[in-house]
N, C-alpha and C. Protein backbone atom coordinates (compact mmCIF):
# COMPACT_ATOMS: atom_id res chain seq x y z
N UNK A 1 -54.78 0.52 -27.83
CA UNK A 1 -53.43 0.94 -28.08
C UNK A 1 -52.52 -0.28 -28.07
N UNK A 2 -51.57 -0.34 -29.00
CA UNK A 2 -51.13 -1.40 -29.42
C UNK A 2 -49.17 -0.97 -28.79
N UNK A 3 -48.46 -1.96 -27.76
CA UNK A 3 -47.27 -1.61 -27.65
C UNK A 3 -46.60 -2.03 -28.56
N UNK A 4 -45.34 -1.88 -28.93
CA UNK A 4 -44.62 -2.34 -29.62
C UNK A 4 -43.40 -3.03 -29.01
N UNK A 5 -43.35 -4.23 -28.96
CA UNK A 5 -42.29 -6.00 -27.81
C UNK A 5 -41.15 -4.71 -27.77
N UNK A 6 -40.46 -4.18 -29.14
CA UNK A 6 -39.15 -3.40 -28.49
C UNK A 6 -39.63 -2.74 -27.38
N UNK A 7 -40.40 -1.62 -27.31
CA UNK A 7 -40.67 -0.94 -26.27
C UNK A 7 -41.17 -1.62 -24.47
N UNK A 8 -41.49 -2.69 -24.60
CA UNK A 8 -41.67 -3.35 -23.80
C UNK A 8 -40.17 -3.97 -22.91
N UNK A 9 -39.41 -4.53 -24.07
CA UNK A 9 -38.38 -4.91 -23.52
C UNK A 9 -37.73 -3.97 -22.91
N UNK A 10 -37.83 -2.77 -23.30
CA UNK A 10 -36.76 -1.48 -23.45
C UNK A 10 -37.28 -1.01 -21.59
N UNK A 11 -38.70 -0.93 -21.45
CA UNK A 11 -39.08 -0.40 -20.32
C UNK A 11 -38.65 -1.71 -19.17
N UNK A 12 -38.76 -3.15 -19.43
CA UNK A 12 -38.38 -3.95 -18.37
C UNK A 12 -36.74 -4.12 -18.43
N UNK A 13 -36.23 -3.79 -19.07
CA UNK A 13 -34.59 -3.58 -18.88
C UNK A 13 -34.90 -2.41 -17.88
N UNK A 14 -35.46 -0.90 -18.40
CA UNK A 14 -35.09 -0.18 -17.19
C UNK A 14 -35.30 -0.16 -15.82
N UNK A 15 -36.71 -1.00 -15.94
CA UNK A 15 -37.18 -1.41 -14.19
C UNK A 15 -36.22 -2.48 -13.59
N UNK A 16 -35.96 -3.51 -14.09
CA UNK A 16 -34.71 -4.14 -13.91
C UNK A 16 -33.37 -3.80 -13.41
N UNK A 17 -33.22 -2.73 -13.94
CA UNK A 17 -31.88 -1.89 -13.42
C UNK A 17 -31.51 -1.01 -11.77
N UNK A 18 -33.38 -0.95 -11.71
CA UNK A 18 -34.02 -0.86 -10.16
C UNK A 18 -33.98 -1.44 -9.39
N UNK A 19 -34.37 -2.71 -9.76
CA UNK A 19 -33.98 -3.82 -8.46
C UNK A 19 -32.79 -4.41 -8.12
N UNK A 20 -32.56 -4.62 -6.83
CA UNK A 20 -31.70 -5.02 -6.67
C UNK A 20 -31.63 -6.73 -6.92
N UNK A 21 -30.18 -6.70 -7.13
CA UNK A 21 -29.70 -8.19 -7.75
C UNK A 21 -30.23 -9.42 -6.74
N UNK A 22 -30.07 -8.81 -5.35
CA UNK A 22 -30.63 -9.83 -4.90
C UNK A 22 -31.87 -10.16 -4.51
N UNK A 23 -32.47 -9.72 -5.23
CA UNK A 23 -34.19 -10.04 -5.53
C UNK A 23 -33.97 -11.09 -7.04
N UNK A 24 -33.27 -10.89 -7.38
CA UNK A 24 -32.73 -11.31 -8.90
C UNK A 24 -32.32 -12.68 -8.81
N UNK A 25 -32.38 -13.79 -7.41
CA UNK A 25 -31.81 -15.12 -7.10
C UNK A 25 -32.14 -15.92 -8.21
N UNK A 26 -31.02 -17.12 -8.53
CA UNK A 26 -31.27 -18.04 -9.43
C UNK A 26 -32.08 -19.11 -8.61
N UNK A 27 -32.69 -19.66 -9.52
CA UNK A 27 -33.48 -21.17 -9.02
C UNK A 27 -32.46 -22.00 -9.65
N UNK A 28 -32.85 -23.75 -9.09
CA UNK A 28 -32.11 -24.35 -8.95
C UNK A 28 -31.96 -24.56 -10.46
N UNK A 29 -30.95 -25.16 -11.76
CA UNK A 29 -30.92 -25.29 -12.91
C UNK A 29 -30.77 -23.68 -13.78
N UNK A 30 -30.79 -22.71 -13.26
CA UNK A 30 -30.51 -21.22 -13.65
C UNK A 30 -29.48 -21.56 -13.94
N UNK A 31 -28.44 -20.07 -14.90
CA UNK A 31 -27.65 -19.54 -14.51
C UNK A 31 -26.93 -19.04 -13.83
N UNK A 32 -25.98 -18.85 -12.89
CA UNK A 32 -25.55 -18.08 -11.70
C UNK A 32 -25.34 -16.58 -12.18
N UNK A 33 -25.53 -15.32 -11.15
CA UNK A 33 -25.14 -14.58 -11.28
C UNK A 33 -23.92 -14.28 -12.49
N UNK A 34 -23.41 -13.76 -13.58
CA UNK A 34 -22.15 -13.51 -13.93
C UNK A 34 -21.02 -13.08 -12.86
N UNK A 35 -21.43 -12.16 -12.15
CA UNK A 35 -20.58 -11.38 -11.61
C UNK A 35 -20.36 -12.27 -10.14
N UNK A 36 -21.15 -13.27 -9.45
CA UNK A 36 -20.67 -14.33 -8.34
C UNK A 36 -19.84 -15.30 -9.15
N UNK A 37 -20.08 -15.42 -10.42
CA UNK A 37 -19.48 -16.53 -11.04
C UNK A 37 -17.65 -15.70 -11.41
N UNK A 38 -17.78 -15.08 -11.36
CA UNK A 38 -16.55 -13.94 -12.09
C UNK A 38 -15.61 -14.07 -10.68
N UNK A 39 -16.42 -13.51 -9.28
CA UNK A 39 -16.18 -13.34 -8.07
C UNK A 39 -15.07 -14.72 -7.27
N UNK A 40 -16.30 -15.76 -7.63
CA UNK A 40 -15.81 -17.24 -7.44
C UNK A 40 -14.50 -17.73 -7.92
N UNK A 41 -14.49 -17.16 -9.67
CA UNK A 41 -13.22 -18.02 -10.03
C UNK A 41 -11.83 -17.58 -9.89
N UNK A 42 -12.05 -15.70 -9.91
CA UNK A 42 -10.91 -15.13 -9.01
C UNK A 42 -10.75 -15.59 -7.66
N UNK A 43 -11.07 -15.82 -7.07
CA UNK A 43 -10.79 -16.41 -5.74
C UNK A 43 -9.93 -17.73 -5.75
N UNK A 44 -10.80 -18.66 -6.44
CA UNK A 44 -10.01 -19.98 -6.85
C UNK A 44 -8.78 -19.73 -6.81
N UNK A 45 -8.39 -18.75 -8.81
CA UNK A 45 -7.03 -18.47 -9.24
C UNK A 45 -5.90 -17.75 -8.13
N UNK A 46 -6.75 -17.20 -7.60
CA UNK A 46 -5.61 -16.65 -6.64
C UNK A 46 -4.92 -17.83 -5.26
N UNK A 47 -6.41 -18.27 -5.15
CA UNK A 47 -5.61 -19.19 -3.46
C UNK A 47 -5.37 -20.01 -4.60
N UNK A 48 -5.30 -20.82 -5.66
CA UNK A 48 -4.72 -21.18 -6.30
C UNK A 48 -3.25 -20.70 -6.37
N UNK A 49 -3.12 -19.78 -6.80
CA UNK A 49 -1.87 -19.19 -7.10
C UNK A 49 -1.79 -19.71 -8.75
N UNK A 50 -2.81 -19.31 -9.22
CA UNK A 50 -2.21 -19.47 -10.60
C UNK A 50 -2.37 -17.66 -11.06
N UNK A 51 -1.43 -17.23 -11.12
CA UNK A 51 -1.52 -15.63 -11.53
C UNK A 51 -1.64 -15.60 -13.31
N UNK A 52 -1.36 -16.90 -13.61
CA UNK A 52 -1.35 -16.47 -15.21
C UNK A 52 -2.87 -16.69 -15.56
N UNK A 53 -3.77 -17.34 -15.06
CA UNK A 53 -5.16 -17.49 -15.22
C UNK A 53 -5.52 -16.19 -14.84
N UNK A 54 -5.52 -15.95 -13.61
CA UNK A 54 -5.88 -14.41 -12.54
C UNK A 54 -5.51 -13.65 -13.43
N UNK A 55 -4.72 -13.10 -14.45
CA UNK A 55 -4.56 -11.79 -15.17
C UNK A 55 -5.46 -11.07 -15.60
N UNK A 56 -6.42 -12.26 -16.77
CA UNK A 56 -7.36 -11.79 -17.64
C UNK A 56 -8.49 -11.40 -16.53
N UNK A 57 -8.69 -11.58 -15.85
CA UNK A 57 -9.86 -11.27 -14.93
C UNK A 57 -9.26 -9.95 -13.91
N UNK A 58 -8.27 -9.10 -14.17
CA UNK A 58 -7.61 -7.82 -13.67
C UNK A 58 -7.99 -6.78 -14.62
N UNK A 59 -8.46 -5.62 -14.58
CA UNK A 59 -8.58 -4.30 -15.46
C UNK A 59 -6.88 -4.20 -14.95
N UNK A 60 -6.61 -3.59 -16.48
CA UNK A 60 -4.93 -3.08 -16.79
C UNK A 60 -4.90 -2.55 -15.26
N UNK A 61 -5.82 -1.47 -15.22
CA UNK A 61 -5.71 0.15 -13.80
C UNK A 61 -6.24 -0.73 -12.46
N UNK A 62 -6.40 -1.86 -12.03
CA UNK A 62 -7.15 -2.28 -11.11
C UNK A 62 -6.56 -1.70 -9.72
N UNK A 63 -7.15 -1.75 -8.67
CA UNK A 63 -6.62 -1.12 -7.29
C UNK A 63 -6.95 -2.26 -6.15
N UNK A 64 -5.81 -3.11 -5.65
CA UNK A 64 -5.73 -3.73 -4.35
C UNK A 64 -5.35 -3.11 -3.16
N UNK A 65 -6.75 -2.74 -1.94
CA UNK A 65 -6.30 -2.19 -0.77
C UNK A 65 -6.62 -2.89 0.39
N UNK A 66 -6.18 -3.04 1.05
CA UNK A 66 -6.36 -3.81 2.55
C UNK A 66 -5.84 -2.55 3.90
N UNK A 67 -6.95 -1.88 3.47
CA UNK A 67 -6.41 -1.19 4.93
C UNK A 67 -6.74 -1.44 6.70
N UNK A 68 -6.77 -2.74 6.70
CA UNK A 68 -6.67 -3.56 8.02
C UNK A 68 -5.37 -3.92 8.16
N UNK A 69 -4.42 -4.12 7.18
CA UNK A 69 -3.31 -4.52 7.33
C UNK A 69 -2.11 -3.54 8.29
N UNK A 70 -2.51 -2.22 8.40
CA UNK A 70 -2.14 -1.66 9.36
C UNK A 70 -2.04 -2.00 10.50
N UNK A 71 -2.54 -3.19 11.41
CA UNK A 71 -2.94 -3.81 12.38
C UNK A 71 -1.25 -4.59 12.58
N UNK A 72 -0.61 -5.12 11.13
CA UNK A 72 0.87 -6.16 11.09
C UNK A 72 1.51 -5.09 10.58
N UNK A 73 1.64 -4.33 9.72
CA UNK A 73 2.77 -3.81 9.34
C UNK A 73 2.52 -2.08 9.90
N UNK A 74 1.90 -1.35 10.33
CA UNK A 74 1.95 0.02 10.41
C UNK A 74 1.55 0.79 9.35
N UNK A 75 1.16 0.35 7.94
CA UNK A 75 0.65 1.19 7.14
C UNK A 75 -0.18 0.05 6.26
N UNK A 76 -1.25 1.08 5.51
CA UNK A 76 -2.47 0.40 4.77
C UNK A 76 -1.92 0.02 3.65
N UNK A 77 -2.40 -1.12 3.01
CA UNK A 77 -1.82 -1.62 1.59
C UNK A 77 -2.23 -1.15 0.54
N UNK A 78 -1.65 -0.75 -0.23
CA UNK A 78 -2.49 -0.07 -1.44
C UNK A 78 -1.43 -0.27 -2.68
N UNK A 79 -2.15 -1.24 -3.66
CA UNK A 79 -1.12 -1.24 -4.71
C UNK A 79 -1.95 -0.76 -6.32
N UNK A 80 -1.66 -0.25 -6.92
CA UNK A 80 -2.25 0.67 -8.12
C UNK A 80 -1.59 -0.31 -9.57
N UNK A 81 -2.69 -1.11 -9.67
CA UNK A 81 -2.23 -1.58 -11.84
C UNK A 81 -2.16 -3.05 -11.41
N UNK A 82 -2.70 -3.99 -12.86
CA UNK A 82 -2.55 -5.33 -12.56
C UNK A 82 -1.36 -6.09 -12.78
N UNK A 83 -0.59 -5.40 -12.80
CA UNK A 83 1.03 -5.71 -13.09
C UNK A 83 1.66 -5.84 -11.65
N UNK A 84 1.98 -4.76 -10.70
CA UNK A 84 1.96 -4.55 -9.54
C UNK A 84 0.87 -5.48 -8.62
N UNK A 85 -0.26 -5.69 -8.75
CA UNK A 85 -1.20 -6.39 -7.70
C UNK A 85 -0.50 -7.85 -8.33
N UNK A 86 -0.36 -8.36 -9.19
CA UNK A 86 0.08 -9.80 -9.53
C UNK A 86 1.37 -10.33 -9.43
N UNK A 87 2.10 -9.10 -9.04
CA UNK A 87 3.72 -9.36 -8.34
C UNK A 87 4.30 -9.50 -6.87
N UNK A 88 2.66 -8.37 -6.87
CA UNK A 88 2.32 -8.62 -5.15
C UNK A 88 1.93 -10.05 -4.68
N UNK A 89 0.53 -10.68 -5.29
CA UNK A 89 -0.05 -11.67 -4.46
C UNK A 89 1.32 -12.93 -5.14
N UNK A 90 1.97 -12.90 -6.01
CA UNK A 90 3.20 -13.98 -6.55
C UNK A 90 4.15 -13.94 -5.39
N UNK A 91 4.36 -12.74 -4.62
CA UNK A 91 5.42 -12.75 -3.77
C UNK A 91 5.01 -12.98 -2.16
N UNK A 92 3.36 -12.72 -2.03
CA UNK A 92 3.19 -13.44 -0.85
C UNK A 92 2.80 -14.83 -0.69
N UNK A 93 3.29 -15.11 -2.46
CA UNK A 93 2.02 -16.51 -2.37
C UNK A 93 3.69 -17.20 -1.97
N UNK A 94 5.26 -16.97 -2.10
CA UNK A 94 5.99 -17.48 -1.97
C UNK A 94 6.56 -17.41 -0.40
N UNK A 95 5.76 -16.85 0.71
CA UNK A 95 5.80 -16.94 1.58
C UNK A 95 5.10 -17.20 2.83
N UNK A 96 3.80 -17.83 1.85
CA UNK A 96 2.63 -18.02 2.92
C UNK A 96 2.47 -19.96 2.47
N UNK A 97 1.99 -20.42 3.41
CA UNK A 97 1.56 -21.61 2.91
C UNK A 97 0.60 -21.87 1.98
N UNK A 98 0.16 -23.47 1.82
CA UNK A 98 -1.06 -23.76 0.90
C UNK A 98 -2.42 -22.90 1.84
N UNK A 99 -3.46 -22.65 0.93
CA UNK A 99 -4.47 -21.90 1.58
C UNK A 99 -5.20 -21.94 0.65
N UNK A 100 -7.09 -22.54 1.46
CA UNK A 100 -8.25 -22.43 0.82
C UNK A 100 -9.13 -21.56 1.32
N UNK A 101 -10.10 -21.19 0.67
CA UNK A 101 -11.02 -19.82 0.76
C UNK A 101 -12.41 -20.72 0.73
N UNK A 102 -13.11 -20.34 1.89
CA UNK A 102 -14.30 -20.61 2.08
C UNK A 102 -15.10 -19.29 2.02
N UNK A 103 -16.49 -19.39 1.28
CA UNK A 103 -17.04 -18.59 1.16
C UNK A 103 -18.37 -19.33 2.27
N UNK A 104 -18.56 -17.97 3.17
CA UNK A 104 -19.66 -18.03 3.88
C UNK A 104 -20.55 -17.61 3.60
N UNK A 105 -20.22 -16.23 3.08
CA UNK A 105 -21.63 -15.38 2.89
C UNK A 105 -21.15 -14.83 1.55
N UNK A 106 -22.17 -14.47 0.66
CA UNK A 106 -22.01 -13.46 -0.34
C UNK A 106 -23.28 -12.79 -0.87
N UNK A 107 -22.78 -11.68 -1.53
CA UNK A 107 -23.98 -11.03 -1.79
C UNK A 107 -23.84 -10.19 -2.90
N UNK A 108 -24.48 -9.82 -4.04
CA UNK A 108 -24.06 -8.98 -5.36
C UNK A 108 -25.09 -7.28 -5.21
N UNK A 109 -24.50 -6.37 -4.84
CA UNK A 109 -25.25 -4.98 -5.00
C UNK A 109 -24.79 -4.37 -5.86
N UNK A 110 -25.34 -3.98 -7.02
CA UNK A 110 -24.51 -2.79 -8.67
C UNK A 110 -23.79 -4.12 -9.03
N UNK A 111 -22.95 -3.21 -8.99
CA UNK A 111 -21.52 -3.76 -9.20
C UNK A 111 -20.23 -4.58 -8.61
N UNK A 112 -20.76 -4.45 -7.42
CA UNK A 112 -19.62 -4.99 -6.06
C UNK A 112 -20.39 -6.27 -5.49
N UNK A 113 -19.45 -6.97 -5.88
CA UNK A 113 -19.70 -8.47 -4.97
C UNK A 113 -18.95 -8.28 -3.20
N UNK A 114 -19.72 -8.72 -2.67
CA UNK A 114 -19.12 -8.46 -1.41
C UNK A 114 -19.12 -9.74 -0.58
N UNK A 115 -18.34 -10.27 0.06
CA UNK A 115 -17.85 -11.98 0.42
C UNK A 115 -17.57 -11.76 2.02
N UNK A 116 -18.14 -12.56 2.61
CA UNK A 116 -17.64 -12.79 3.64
C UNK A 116 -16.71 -14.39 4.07
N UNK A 117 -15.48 -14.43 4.37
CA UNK A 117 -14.69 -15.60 4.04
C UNK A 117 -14.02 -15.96 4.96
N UNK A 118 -13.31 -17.07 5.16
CA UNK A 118 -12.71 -17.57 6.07
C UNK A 118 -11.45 -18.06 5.01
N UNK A 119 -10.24 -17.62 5.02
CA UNK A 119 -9.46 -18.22 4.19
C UNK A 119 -8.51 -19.39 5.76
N UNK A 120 -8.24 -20.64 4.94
CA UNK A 120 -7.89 -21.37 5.39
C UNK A 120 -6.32 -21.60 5.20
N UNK A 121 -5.39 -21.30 6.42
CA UNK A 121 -3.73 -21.98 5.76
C UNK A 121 -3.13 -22.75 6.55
N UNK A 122 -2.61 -23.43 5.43
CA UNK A 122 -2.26 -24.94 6.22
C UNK A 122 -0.57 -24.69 5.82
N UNK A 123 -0.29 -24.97 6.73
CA UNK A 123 1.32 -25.39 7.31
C UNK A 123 2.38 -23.92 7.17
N UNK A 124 2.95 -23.60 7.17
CA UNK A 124 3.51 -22.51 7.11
C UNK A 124 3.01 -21.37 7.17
N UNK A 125 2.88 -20.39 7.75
CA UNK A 125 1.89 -19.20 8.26
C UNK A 125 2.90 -18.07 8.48
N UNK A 126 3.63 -17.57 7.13
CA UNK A 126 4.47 -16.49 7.04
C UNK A 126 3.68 -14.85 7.17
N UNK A 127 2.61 -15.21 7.59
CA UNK A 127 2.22 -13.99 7.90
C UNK A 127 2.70 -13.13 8.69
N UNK A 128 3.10 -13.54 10.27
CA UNK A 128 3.47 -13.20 10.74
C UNK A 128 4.55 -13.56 11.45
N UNK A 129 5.67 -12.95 12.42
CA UNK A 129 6.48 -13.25 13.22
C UNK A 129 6.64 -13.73 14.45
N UNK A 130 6.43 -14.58 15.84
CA UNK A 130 6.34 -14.32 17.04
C UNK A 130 7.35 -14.67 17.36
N UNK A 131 8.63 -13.50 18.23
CA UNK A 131 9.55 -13.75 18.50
C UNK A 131 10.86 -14.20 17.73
N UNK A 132 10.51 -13.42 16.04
CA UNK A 132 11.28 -13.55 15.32
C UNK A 132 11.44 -14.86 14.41
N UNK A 133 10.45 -15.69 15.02
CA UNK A 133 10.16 -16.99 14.28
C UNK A 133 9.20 -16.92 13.33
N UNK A 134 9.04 -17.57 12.30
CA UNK A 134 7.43 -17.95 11.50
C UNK A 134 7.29 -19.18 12.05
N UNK A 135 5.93 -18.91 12.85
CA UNK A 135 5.16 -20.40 13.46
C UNK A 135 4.25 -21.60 12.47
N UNK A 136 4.66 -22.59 12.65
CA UNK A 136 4.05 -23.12 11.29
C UNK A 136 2.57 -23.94 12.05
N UNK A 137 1.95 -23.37 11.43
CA UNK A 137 0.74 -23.29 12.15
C UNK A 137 -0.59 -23.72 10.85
N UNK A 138 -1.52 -23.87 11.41
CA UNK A 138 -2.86 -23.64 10.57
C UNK A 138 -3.44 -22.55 10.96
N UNK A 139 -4.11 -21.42 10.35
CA UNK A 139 -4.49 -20.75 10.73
C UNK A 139 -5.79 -21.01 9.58
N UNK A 140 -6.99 -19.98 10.63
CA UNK A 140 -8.49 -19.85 10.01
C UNK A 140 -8.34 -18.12 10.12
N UNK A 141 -8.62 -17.90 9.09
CA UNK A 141 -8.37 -15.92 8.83
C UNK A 141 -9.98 -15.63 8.27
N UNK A 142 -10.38 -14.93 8.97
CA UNK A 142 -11.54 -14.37 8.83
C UNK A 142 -11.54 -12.69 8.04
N UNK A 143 -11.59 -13.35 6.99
CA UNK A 143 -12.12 -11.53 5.89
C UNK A 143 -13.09 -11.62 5.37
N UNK A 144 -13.14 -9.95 4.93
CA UNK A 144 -14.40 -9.54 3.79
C UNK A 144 -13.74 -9.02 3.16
N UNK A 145 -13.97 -9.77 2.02
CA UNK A 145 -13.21 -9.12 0.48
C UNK A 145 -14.88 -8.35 -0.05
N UNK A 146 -14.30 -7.10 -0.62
CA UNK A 146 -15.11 -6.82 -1.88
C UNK A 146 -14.42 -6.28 -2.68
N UNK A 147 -15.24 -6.78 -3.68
CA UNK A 147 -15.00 -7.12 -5.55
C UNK A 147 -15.93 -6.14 -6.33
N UNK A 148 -15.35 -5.30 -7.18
CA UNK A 148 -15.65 -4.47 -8.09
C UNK A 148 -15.55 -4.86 -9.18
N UNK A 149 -16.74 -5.11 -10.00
CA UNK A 149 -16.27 -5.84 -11.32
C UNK A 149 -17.01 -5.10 -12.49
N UNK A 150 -16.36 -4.45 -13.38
CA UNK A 150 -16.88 -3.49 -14.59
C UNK A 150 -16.05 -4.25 -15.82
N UNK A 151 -17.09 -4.51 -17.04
CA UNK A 151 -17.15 -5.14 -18.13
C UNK A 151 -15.93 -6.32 -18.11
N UNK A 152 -16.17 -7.29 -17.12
CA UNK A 152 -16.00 -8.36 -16.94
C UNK A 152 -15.03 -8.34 -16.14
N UNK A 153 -14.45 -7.41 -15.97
CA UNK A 153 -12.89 -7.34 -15.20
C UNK A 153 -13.06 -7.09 -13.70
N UNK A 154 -12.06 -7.47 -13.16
CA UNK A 154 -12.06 -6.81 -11.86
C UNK A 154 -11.57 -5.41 -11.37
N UNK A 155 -11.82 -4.24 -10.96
CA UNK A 155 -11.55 -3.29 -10.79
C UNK A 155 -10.46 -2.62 -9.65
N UNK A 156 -11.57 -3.21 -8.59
CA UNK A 156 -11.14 -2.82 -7.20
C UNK A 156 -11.29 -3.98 -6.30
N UNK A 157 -10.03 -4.34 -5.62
CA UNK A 157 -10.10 -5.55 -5.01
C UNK A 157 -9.90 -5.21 -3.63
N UNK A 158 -10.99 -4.90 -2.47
CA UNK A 158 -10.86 -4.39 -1.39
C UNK A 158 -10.47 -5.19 -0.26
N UNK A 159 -9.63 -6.16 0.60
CA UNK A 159 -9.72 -7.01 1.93
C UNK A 159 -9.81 -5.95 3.03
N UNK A 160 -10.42 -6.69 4.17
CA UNK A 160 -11.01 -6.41 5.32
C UNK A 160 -10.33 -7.83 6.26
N UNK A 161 -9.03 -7.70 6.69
CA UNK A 161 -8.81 -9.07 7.21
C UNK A 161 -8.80 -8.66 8.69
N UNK A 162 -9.31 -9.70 9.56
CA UNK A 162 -8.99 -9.92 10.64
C UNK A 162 -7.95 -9.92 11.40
N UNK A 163 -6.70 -9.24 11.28
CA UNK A 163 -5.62 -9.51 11.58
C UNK A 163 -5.25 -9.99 12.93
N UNK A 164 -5.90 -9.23 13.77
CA UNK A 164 -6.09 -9.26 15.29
C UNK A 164 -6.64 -10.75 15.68
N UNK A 165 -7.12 -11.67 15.15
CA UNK A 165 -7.41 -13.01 15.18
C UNK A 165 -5.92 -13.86 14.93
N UNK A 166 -5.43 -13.29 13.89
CA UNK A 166 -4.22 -14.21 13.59
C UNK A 166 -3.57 -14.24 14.51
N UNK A 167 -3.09 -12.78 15.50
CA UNK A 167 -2.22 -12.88 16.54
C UNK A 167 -2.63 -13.83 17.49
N UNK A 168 -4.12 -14.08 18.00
CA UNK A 168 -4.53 -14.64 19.09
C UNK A 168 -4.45 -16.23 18.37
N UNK A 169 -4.47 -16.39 17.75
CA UNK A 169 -4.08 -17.74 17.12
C UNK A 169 -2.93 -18.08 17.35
N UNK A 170 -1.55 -17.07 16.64
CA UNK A 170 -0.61 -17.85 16.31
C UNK A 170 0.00 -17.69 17.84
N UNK A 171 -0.48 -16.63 19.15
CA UNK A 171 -0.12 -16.32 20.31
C UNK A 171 -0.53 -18.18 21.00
N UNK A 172 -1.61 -18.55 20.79
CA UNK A 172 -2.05 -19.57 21.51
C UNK A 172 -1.77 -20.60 21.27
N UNK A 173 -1.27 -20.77 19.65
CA UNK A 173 -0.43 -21.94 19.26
C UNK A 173 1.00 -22.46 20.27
N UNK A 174 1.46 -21.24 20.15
CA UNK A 174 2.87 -20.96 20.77
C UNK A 174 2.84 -21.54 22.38
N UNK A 175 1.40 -21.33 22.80
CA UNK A 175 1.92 -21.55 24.20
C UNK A 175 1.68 -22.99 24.41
């Protein structure tokens, strides 16, 4: 019995679709993942603060939620459309200092990149208040972002921040 290469290809695309991605690792001289590579350069653009790069990599409908942020303000963040999420991170980027994003851990399952990070900010730390002041501080912020990414875009942009670290930071700076 003789297969026919389409049918071959056709059946290792579907077993493929079985495994998970991270059985799927590049060797050294590969390609990277698309979707770590997609993951990566949104990250850049944003602690960048370049929002006009960051657009094209937003679905029109995308959804930014951080519901740790309840921890500083009393309610979960949730902003709906990439119009709104890019007016958002423009207006905290004008009140937070310079800040780099270290990636510690990452990992690609389906569709969702999931990051474990340490974002780094240096000199001004408008995050928060102590005693009605902004302490200008360095701070090391420990999150997990995950990233939803469908036909190239980003979907759903989830943070998991540490907030409760920042206080004991910017508390211990102070003293």
């Amino acid at each position: 019995m003789k297969i026919r290469p389409s049918l071959l290809v056709a059946a290792l695309a579907l077993v493929l679709n079985f495994v998970p991605r991270s059985f799927l690792t590049t060797e050294a001289g590969q390609e990277p993942d698309p979707l770590l590579s997609l993951s990566e350069t949104y990250l850049e653009r944003l602690c960048a603060q370049d929002f006009q790069a960051l657009e094209p990599l937003l679905d029109a409908n995308a959804l930014f939620e951080d519901p740790t942020r309840v921890t500083l303000t009393g309610k979960v963040q949730r902003i709906q459309g990439r119009a709104a999420m890019l007016e958002n991170f423009a207006k905290n980027a004008k009140s937070q200092g310079q800040s780099e994003v270290e990636i510690v851990e990452t990992f690609v399952t389906g569709e969702h990149v999931v990051m474990r990070l340490n974002y780094n900010s240096k000199g001004s730390a408008n995050v928060i208040r102590v005693d009605g002041e902004t302490p200008s501080v360095s701070l090391v912020i420990p999150a997990v972002t995950i990233l939803r990414i469908q036909n190239g875009r980003v979907v759903h942009h989830l943070d998991h921040v540490d907030y409760a670290s920042i206080l004991r930071q910017v508390t211990d700076e102070q003293k």
